[in-house]
C-alpha atoms as a PDB file:
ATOM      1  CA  UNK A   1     -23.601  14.462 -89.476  1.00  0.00           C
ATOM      2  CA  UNK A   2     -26.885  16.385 -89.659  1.00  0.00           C
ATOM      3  CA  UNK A   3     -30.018  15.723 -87.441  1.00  0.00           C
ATOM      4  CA  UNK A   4     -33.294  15.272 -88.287  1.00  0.00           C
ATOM      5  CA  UNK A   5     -35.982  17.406 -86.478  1.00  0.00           C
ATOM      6  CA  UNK A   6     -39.424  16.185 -85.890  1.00  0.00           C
ATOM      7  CA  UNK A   7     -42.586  18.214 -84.905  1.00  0.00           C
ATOM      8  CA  UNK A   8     -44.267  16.636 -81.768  1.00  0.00           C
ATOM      9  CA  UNK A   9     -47.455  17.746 -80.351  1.00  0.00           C
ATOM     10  CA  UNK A  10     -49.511  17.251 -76.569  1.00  0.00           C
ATOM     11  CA  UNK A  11     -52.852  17.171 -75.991  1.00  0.00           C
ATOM     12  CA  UNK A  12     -54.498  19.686 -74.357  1.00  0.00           C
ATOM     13  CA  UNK A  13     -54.016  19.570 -70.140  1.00  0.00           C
ATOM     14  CA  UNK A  14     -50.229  18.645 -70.707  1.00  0.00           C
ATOM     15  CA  UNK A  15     -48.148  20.730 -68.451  1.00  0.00           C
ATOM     16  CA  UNK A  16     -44.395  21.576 -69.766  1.00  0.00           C
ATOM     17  CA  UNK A  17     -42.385  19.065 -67.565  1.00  0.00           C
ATOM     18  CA  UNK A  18     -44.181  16.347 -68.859  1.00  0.00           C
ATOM     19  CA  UNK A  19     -44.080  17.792 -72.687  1.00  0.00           C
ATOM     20  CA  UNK A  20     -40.033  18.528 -72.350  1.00  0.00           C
ATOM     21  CA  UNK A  21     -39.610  14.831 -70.683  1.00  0.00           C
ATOM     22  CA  UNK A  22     -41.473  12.977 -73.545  1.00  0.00           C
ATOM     23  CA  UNK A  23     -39.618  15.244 -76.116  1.00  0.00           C
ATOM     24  CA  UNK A  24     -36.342  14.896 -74.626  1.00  0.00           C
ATOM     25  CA  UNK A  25     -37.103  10.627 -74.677  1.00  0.00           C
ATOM     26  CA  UNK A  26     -38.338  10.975 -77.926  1.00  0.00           C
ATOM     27  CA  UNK A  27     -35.101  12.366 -79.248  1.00  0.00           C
ATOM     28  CA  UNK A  28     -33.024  10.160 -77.237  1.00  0.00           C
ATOM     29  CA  UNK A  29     -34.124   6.981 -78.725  1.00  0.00           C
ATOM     30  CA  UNK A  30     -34.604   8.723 -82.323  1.00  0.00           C
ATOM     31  CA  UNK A  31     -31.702  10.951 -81.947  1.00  0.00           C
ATOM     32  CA  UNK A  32     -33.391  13.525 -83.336  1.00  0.00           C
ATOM     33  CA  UNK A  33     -33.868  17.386 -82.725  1.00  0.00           C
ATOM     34  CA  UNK A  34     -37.740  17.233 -80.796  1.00  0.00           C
ATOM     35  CA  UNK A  35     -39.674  20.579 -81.687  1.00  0.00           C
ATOM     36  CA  UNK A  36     -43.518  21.293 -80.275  1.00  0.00           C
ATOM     37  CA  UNK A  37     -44.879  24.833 -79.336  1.00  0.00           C
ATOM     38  CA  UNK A  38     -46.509  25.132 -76.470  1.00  0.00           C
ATOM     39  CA  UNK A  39     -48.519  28.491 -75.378  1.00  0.00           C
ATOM     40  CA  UNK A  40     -46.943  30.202 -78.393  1.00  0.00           C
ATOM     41  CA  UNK A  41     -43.350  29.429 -76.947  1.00  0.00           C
ATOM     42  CA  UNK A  42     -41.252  27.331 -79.615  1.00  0.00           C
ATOM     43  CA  UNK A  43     -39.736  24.585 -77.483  1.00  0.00           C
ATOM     44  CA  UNK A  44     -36.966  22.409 -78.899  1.00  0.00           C
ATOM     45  CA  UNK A  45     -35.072  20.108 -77.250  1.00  0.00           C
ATOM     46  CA  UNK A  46     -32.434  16.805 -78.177  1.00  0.00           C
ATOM     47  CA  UNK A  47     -30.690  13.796 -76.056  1.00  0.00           C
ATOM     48  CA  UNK A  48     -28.564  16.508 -74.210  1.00  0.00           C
ATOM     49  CA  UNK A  49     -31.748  18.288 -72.874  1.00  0.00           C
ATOM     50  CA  UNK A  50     -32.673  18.490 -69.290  1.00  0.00           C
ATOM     51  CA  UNK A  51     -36.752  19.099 -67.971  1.00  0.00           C
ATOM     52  CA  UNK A  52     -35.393  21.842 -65.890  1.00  0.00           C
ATOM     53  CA  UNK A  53     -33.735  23.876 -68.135  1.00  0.00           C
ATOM     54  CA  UNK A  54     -36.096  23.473 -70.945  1.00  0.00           C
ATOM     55  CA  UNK A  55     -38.849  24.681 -68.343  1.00  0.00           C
ATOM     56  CA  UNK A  56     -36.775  27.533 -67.369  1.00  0.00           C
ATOM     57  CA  UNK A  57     -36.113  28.997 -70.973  1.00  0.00           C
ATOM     58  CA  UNK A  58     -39.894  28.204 -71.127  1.00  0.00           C
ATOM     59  CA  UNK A  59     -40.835  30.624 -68.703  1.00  0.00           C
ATOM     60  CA  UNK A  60     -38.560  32.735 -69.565  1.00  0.00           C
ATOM     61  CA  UNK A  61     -39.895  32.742 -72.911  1.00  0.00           C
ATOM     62  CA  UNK A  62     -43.161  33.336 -71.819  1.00  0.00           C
ATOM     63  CA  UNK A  63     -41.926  36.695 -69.658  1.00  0.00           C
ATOM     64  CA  UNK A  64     -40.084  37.675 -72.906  1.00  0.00           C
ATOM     65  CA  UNK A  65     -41.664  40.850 -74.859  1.00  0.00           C
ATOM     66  CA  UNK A  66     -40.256  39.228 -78.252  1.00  0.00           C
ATOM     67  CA  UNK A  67     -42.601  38.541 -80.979  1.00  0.00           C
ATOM     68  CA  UNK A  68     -40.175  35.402 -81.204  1.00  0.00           C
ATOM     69  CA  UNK A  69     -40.138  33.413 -78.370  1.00  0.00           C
ATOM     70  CA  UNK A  70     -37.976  29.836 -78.026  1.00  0.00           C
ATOM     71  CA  UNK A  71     -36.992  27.919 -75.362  1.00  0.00           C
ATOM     72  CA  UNK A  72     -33.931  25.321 -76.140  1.00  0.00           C
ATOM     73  CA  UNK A  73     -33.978  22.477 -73.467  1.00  0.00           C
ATOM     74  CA  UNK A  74     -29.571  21.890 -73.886  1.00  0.00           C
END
């Protein structure tokens, strides 16, 4: 069965761990894909997501010299 994937945004101040814990929540009790960007980094994550690794593709992300840059929280 497909999933549905919703856009989420933060306010401003919001630091990642907190953004990839309410997203992965959010798309726990939706089950849903969760998708926000955050500094120009695509962030996605589902029910399978962790706050670690989404923060580590994060910053890797950020390091990346792509013009494309995603982090997947699963």
């Amino acid at each position: 069965m497909a999933k549905a994937t919703i856009i989420i945004t933060f306010d401003p101040g919001t630091d990642i761990e907190s953004a990839f814990k309410e997203a992965i929540r959010l798309a726990t009790v939706l089950n849903v894909w969760c998708e926000f960007i955050f500094n120009g980094v695509i962030c996605l994550a589902d029910e399978s997501g962790t706050v670690d690794k989404g923060v580590k593709e994060y910053k890797r992300a950020l390091e990346s010299k792509r013009d494309l840059k995603m982090a997947l929280a699963n």
